[in-house]
C-alpha atoms as a PDB file:
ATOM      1  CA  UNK A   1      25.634 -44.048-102.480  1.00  0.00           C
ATOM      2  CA  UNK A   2      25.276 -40.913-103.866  1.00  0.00           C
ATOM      3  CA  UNK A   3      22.880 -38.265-102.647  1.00  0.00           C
ATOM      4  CA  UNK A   4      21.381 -34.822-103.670  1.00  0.00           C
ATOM      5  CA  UNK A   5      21.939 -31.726-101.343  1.00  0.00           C
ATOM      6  CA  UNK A   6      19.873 -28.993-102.122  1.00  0.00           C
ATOM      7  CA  UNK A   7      20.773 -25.047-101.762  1.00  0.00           C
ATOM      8  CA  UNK A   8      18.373 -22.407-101.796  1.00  0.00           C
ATOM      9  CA  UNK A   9      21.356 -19.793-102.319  1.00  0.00           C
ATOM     10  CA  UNK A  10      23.829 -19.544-105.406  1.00  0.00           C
ATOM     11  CA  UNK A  11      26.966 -21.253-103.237  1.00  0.00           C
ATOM     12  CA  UNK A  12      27.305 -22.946-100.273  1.00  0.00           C
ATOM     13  CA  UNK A  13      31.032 -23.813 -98.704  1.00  0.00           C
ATOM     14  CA  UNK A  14      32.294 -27.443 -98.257  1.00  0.00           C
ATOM     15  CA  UNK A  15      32.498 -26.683 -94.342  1.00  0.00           C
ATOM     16  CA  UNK A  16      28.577 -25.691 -94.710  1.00  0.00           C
ATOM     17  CA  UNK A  17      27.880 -28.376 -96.752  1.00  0.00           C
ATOM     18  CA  UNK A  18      29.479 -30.743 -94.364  1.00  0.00           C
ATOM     19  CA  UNK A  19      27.467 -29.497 -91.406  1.00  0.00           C
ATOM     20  CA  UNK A  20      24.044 -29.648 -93.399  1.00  0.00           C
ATOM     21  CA  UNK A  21      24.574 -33.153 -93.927  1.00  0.00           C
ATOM     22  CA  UNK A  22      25.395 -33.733 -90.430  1.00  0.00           C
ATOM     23  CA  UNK A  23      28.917 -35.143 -90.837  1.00  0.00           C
ATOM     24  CA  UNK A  24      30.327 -32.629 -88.424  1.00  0.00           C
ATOM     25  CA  UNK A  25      28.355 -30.339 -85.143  1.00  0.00           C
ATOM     26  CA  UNK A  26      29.985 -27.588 -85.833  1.00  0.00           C
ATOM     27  CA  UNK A  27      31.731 -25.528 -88.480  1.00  0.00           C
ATOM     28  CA  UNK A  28      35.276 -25.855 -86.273  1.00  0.00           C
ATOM     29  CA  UNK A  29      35.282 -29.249 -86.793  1.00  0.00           C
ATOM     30  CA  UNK A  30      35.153 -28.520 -90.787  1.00  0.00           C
ATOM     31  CA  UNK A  31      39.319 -28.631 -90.509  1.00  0.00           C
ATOM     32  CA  UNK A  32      40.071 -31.887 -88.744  1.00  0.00           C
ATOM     33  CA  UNK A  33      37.210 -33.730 -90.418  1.00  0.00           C
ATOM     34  CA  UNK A  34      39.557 -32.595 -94.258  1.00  0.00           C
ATOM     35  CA  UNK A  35      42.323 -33.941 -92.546  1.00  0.00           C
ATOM     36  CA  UNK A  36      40.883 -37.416 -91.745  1.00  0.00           C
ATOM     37  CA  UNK A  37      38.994 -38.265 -95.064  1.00  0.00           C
ATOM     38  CA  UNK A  38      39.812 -38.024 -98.323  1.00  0.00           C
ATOM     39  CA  UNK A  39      37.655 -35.456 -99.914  1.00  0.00           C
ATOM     40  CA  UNK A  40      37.402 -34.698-103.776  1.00  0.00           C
ATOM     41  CA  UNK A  41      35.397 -31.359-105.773  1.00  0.00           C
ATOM     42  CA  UNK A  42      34.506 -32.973-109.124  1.00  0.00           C
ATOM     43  CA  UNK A  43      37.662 -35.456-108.526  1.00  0.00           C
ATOM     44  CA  UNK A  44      40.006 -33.119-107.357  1.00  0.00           C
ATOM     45  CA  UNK A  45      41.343 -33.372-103.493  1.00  0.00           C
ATOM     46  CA  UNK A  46      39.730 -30.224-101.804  1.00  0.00           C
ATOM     47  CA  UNK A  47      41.073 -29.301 -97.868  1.00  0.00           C
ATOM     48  CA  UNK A  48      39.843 -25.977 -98.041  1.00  0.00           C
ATOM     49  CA  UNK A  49      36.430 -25.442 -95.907  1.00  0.00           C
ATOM     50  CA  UNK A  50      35.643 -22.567 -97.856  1.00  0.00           C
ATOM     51  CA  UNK A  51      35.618 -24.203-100.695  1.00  0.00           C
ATOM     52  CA  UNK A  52      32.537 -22.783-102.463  1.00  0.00           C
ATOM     53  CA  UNK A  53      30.051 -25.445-104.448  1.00  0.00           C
ATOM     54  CA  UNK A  54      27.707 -24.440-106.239  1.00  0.00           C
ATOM     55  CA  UNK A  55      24.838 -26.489-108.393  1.00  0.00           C
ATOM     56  CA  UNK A  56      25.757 -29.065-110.072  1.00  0.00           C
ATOM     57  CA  UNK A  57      29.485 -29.603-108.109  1.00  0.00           C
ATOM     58  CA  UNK A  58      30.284 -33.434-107.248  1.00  0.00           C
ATOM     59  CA  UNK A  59      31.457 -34.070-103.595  1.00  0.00           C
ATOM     60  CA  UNK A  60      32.987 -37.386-103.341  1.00  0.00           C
ATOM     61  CA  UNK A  61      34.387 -38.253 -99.623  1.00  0.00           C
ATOM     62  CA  UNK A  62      36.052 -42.139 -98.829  1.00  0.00           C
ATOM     63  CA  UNK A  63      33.865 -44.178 -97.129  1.00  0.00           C
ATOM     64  CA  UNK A  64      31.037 -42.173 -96.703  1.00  0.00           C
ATOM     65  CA  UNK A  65      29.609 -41.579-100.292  1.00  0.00           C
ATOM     66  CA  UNK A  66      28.604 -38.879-102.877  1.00  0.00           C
ATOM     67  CA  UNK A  67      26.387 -35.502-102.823  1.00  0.00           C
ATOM     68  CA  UNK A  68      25.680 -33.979-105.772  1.00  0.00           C
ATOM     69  CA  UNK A  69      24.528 -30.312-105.008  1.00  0.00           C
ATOM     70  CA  UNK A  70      21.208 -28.931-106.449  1.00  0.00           C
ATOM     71  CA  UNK A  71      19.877 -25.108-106.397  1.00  0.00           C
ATOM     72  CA  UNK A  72      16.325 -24.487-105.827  1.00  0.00           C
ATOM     73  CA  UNK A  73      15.880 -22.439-109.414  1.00  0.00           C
END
């Protein structure tokens, strides 16, 4: 399934990212949550939290599905 996350700033981090969509409580848990799924940036592996996105970036993560990030413009 693949979903839109919208951003009212330029970037946003993967670890941010992963807390707006409520896949993690806090941004500690950014670390362990990379470790246990496989997470690809436009279909590269990414295990950085501060991995910044910006509009238009792909997030695909195994078994869970796809976010496509928007800016408000």
């Amino acid at each position: 399934m693949e979903q839109k996350v919208t951003i009212i700033t330029e970037t946003i981090t993967l670890g941010q990212l992963l807390k707006l969509m409520n896949l993690i409580e806090t941004g500690g848990a950014a670390k362990w949550f990379l470790q246990e799924y496989n997470v690809f940036v436009n279909g590269e592996k990414e295990d950085r939290r501060g991995r910044k996105l910006k509009d238009g970036d792909r997030v695909d993560i195994e078994r869970i599905g796809t976010f496509i990030v928007t800016q408000v413009k």
